[in-house]
PDB file of N, CA and C in Angstrom:
ATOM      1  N   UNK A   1      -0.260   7.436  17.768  1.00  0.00           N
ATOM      2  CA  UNK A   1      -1.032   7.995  16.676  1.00  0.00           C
ATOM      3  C   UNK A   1      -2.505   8.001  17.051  1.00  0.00           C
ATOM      4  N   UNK A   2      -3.534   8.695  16.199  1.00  0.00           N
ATOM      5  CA  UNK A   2      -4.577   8.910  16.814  1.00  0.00           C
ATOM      6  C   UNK A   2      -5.181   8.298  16.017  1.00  0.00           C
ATOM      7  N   UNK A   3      -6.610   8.034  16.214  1.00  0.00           N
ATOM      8  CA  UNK A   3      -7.550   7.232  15.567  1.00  0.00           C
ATOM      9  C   UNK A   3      -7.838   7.460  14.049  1.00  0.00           C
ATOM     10  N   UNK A   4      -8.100   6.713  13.198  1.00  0.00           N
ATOM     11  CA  UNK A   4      -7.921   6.863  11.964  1.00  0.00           C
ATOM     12  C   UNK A   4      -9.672   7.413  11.827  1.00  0.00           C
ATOM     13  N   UNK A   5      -9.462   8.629  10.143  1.00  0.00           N
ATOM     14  CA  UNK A   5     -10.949   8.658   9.838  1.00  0.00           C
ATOM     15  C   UNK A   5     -11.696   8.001   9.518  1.00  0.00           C
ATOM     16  N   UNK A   6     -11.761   7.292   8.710  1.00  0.00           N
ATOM     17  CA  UNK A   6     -11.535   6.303   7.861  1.00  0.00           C
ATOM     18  C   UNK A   6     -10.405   5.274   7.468  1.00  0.00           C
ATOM     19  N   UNK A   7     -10.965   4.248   6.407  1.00  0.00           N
ATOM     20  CA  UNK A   7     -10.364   3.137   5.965  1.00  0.00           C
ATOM     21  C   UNK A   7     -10.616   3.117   4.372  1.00  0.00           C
ATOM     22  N   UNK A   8      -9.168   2.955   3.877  1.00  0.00           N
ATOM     23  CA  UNK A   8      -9.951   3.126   2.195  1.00  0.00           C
ATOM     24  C   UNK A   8      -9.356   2.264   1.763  1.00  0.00           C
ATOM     25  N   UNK A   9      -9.138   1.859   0.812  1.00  0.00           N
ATOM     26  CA  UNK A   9      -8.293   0.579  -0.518  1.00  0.00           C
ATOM     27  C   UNK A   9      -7.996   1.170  -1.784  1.00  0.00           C
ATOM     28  N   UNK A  10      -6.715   0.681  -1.731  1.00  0.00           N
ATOM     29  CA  UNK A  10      -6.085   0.795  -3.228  1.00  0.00           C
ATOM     30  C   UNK A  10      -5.701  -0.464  -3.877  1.00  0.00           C
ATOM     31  N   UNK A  11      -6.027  -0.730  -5.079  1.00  0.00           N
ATOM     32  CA  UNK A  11      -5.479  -1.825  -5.671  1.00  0.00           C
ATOM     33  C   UNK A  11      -4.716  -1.490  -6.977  1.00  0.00           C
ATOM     34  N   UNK A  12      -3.580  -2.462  -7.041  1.00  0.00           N
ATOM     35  CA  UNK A  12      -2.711  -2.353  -8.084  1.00  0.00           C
ATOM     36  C   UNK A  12      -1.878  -3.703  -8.475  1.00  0.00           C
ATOM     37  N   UNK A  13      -1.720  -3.837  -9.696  1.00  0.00           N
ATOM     38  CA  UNK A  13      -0.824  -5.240 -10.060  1.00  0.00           C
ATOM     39  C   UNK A  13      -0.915  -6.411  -9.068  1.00  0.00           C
ATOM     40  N   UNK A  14      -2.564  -6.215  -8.521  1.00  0.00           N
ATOM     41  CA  UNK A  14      -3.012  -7.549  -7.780  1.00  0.00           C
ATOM     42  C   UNK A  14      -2.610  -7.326  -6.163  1.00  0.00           C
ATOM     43  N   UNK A  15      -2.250  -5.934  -5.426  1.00  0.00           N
ATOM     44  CA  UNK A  15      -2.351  -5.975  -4.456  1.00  0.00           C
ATOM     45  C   UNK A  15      -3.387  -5.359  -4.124  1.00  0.00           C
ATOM     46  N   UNK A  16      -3.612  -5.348  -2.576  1.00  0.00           N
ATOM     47  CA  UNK A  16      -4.465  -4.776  -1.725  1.00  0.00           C
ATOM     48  C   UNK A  16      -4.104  -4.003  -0.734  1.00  0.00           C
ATOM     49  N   UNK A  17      -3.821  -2.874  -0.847  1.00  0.00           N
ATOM     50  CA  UNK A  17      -3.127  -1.597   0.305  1.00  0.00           C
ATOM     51  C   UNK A  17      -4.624  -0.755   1.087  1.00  0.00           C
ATOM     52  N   UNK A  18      -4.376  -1.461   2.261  1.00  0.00           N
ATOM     53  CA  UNK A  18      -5.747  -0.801   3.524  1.00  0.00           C
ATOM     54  C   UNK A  18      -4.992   0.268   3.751  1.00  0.00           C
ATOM     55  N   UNK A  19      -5.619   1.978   3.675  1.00  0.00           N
ATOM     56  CA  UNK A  19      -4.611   2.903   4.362  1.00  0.00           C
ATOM     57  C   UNK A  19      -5.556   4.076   4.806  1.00  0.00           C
ATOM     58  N   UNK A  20      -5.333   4.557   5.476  1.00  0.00           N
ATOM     59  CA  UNK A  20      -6.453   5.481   6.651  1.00  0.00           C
ATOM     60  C   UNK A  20      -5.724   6.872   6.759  1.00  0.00           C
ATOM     61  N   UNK A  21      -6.663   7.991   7.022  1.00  0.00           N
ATOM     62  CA  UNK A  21      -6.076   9.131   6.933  1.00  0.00           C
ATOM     63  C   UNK A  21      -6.110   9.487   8.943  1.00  0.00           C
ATOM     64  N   UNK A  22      -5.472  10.139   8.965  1.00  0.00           N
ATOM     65  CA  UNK A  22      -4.704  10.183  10.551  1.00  0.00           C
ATOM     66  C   UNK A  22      -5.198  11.921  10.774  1.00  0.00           C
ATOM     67  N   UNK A  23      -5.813  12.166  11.735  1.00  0.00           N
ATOM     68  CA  UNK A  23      -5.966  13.839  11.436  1.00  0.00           C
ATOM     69  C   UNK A  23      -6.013  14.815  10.047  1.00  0.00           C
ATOM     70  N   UNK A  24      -6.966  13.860   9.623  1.00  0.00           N
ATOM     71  CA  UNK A  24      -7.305  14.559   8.001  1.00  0.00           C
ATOM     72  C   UNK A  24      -5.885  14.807   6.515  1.00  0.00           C
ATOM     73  N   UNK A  25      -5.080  14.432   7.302  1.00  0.00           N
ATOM     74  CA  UNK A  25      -4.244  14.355   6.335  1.00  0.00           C
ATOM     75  C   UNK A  25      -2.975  13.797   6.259  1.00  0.00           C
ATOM     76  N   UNK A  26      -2.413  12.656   7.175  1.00  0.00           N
ATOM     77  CA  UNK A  26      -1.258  11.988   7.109  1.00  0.00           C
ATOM     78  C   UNK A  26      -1.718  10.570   7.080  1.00  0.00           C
ATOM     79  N   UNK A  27      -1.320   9.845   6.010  1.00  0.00           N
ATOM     80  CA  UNK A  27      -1.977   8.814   5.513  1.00  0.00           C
ATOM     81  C   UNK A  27      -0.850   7.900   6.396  1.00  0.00           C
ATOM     82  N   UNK A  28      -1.478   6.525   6.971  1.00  0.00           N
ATOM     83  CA  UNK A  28      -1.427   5.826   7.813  1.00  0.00           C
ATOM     84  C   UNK A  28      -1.606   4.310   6.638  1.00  0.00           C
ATOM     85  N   UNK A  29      -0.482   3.337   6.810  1.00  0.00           N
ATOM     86  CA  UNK A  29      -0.409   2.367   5.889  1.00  0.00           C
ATOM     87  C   UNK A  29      -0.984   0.928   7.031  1.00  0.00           C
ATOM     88  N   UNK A  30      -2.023   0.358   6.459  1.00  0.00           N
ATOM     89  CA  UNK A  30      -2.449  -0.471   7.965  1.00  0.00           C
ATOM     90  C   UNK A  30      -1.869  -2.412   6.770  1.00  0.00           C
ATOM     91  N   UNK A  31      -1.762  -2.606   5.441  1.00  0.00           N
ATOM     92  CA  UNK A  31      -1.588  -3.614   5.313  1.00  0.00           C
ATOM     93  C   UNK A  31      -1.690  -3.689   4.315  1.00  0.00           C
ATOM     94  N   UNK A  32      -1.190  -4.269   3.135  1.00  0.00           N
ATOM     95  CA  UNK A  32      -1.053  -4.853   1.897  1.00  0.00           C
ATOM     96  C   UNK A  32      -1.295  -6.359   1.980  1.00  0.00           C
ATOM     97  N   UNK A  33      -2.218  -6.842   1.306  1.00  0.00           N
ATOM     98  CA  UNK A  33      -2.651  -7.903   0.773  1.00  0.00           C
ATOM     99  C   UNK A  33      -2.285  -8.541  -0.729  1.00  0.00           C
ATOM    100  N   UNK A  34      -2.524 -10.163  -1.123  1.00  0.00           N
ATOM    101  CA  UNK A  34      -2.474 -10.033  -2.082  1.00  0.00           C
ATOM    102  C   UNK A  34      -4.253 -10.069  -2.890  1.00  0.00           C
ATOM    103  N   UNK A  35      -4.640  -9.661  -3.799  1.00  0.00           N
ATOM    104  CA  UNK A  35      -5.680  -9.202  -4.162  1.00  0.00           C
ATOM    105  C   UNK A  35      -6.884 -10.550  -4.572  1.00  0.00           C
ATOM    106  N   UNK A  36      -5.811 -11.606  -4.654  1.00  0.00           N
ATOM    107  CA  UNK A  36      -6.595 -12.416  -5.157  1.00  0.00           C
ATOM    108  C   UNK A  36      -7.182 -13.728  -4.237  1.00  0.00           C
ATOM    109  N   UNK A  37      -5.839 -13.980  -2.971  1.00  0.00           N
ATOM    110  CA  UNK A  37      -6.450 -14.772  -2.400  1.00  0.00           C
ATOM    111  C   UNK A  37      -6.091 -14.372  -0.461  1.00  0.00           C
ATOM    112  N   UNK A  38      -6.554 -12.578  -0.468  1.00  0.00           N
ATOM    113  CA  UNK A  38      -6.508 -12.208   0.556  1.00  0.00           C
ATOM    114  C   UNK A  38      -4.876 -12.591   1.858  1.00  0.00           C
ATOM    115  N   UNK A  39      -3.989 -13.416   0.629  1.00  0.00           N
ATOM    116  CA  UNK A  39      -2.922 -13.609   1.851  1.00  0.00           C
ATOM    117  C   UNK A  39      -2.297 -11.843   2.225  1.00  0.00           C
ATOM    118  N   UNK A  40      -1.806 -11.999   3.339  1.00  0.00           N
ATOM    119  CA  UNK A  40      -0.865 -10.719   3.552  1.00  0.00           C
ATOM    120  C   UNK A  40       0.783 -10.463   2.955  1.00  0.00           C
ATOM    121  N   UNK A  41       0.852  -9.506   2.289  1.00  0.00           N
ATOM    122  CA  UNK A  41       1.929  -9.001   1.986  1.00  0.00           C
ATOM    123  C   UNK A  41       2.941  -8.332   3.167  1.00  0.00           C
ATOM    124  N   UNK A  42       2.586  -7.726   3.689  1.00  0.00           N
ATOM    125  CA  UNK A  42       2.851  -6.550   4.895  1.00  0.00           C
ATOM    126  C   UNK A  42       1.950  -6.088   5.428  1.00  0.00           C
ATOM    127  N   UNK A  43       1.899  -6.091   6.996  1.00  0.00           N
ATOM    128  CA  UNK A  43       1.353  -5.552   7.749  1.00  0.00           C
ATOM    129  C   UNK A  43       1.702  -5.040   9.129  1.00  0.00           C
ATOM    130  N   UNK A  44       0.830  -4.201   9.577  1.00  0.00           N
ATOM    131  CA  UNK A  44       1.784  -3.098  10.571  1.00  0.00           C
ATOM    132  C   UNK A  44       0.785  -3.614  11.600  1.00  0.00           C
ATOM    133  N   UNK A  45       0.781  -2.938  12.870  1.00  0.00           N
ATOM    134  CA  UNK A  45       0.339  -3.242  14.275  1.00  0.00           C
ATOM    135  C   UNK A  45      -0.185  -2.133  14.490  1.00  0.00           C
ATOM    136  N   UNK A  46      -1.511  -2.194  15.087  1.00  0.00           N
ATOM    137  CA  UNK A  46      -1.880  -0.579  15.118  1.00  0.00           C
ATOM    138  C   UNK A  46      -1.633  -0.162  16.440  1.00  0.00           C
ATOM    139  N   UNK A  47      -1.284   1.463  15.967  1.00  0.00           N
ATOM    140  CA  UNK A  47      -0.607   2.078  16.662  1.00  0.00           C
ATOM    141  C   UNK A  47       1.076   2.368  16.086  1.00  0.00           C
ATOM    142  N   UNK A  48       1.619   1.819  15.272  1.00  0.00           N
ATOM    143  CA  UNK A  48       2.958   1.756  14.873  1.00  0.00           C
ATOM    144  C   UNK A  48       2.313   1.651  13.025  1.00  0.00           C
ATOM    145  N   UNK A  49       1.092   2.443  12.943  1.00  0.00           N
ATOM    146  CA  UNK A  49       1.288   2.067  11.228  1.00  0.00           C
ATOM    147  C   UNK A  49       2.208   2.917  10.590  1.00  0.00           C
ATOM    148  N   UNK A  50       2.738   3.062   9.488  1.00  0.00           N
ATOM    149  CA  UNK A  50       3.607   4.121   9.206  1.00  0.00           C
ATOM    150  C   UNK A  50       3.310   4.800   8.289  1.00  0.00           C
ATOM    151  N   UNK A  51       3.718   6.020   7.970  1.00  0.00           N
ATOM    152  CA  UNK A  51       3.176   6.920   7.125  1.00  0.00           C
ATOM    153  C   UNK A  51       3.598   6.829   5.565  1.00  0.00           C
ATOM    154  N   UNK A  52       2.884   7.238   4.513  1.00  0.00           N
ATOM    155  CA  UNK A  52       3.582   6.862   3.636  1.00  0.00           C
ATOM    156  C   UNK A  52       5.154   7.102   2.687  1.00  0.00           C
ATOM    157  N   UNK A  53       5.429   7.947   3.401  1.00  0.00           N
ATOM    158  CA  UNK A  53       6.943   7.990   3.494  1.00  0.00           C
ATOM    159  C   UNK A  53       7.967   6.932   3.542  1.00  0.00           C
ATOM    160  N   UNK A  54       7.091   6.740   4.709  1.00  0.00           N
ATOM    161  CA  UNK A  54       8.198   5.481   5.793  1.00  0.00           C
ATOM    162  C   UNK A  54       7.880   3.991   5.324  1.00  0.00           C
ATOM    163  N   UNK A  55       6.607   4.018   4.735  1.00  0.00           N
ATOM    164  CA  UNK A  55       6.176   2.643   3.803  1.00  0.00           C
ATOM    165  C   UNK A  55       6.978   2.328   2.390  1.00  0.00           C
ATOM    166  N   UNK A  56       7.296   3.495   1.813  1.00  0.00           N
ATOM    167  CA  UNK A  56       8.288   3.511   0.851  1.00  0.00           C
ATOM    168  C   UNK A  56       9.440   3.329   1.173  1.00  0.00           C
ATOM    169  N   UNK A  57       9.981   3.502   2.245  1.00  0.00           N
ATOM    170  CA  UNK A  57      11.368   3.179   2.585  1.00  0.00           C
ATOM    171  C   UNK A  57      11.457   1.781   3.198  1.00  0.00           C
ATOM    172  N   UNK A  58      10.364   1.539   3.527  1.00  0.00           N
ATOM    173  CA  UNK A  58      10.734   0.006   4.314  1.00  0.00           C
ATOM    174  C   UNK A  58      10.405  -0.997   3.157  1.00  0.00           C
ATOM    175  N   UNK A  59       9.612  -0.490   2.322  1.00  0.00           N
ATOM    176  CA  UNK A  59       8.999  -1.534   0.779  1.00  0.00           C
ATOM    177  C   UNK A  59       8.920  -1.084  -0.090  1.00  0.00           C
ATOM    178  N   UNK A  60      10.133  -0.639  -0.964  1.00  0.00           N
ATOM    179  CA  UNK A  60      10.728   0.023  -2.208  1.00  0.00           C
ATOM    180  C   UNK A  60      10.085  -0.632  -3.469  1.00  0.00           C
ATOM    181  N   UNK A  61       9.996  -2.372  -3.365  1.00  0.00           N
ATOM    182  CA  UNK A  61       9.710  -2.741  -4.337  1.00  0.00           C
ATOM    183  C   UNK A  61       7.884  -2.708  -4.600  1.00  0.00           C
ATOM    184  N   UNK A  62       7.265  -1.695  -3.589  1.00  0.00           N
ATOM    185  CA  UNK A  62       5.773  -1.338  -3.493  1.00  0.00           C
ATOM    186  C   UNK A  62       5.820  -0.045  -4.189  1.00  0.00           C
ATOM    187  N   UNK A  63       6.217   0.687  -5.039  1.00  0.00           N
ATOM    188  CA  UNK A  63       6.412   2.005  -5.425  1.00  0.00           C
ATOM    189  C   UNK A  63       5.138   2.394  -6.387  1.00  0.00           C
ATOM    190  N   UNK A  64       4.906   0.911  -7.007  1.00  0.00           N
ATOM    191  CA  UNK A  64       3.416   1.377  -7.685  1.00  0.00           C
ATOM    192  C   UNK A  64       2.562   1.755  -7.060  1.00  0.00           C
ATOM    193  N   UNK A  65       1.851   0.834  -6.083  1.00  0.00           N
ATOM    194  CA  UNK A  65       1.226   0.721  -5.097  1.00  0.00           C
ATOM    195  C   UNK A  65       1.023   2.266  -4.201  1.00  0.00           C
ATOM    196  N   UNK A  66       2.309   2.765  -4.096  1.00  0.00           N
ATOM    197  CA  UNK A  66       2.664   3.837  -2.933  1.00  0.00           C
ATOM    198  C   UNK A  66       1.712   4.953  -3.782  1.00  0.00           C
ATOM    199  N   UNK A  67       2.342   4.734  -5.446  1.00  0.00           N
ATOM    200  CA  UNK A  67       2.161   6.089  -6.142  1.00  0.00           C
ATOM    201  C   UNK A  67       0.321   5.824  -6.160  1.00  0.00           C
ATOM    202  N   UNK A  68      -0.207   4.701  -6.192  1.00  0.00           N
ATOM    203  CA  UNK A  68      -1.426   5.035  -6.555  1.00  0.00           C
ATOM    204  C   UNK A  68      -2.248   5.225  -5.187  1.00  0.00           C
ATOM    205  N   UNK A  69      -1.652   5.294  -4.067  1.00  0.00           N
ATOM    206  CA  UNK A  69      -1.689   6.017  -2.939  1.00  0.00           C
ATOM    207  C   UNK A  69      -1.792   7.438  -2.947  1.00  0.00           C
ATOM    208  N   UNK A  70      -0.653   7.469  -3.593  1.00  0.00           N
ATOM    209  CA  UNK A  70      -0.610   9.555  -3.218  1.00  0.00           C
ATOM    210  C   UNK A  70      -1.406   9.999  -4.301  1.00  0.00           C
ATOM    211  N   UNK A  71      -1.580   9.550  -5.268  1.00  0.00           N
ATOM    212  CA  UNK A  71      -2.642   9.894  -6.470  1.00  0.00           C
ATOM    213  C   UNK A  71      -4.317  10.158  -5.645  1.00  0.00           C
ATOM    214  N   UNK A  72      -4.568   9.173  -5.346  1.00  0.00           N
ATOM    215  CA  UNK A  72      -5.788   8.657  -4.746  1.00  0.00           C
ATOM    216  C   UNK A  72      -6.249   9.496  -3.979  1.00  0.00           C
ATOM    217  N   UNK A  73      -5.130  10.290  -2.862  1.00  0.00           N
ATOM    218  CA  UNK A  73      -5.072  10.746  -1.755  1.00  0.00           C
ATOM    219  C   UNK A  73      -5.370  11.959  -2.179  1.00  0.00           C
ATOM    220  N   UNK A  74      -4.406  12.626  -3.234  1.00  0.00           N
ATOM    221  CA  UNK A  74      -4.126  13.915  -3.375  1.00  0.00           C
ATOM    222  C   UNK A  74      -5.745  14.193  -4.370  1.00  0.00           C
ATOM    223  N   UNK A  75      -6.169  13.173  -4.768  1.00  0.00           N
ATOM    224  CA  UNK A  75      -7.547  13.318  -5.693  1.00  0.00           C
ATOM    225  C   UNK A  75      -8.418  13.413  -4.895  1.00  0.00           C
ATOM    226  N   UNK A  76      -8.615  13.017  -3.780  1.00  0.00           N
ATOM    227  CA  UNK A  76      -9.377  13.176  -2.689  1.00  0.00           C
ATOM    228  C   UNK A  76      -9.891  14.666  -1.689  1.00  0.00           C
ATOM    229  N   UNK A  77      -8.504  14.819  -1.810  1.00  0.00           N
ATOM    230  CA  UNK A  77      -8.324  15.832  -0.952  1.00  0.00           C
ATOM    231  C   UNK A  77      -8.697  17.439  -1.801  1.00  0.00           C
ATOM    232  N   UNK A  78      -7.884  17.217  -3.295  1.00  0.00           N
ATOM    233  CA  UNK A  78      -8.416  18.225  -4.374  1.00  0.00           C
ATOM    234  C   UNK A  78      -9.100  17.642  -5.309  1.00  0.00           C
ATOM    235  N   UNK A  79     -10.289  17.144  -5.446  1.00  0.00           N
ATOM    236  CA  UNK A  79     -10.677  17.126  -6.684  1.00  0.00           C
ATOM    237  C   UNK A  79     -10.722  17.148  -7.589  1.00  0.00           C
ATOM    238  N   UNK A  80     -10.542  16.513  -9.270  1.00  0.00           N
ATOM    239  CA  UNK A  80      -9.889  17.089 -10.265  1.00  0.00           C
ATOM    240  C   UNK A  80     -11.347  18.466 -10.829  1.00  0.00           C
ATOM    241  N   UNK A  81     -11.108  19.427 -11.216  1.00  0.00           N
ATOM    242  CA  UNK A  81     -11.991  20.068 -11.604  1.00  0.00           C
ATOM    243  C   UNK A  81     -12.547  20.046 -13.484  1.00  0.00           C
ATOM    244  N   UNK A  82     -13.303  20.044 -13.290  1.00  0.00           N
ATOM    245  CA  UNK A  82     -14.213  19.660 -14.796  1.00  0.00           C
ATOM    246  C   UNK A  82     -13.833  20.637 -16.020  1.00  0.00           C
ATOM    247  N   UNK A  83     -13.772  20.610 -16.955  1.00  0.00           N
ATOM    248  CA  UNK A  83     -13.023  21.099 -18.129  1.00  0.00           C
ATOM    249  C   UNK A  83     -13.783  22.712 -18.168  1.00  0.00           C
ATOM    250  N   UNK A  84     -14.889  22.721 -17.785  1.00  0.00           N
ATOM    251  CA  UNK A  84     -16.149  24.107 -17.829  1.00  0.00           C
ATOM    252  C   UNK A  84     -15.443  25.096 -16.296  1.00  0.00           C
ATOM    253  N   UNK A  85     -15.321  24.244 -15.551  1.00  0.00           N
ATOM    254  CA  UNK A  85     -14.540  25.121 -14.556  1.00  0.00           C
ATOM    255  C   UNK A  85     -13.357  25.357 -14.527  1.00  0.00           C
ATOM    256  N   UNK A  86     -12.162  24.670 -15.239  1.00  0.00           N
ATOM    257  CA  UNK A  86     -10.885  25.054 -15.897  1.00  0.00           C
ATOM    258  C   UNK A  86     -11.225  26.484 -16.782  1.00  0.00           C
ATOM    259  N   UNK A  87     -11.724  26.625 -17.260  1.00  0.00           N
ATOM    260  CA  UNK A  87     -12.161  27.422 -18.539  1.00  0.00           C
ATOM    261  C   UNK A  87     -12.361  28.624 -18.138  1.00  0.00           C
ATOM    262  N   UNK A  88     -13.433  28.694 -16.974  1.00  0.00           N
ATOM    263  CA  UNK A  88     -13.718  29.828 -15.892  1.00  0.00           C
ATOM    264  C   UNK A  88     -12.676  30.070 -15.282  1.00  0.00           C
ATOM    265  N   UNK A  89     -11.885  29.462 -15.059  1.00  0.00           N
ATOM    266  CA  UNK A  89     -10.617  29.690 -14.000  1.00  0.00           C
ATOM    267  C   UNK A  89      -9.389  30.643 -14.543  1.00  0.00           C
ATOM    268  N   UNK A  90      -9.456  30.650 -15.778  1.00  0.00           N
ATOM    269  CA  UNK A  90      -8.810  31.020 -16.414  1.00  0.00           C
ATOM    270  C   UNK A  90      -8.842  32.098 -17.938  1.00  0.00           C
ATOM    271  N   UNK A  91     -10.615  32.458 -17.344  1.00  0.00           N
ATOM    272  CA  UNK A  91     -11.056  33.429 -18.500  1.00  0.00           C
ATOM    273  C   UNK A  91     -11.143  34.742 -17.802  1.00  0.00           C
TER     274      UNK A  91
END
């Protein structure tokens, strides 16, 4: 895998998910923490991080976590647009 763009954080129900975007758009899972006293939940080896697909399949019971991943991601990537430019969009 290739070098990550960045490094971002998600937190949820007290975890800590480090996850990096991989060629602008395949999100790369580098480690889950717990939020409060930094122990590790899961963590990957870099070079073998996995995508978030494959993070859901290996840690099912992370599904919150995952979703406020692809939320995060997909908000990132599109923007939500402001109620004045909805309006235009559609007049």
């Amino acid at each position: 895998m290739s070098t990550m763009d960045d490094l971002r954080r998600t937190e949820v129900d007290g975890l800590r998910v480090t996850w990096g975007l991989l060629q602008h758009h395949l999100i790369a899972i580098v480690a889950v923490h717990n939020e409060h006293d930094t122990s590790p939940v899961v963590s990957f080896s870099p070079g073998n991080y996995p995508d978030l697909a494959a993070a859901r399949e290996l840690h099912p019971e992370l599904t919150r976590l995952w979703d406020a991943v692809r939320r995060e991601f997909w908000t990132r990537l599109i923007p939500p647009q402001t109620q004045v430019a909805r309006r235009r969009a559609w007049a």
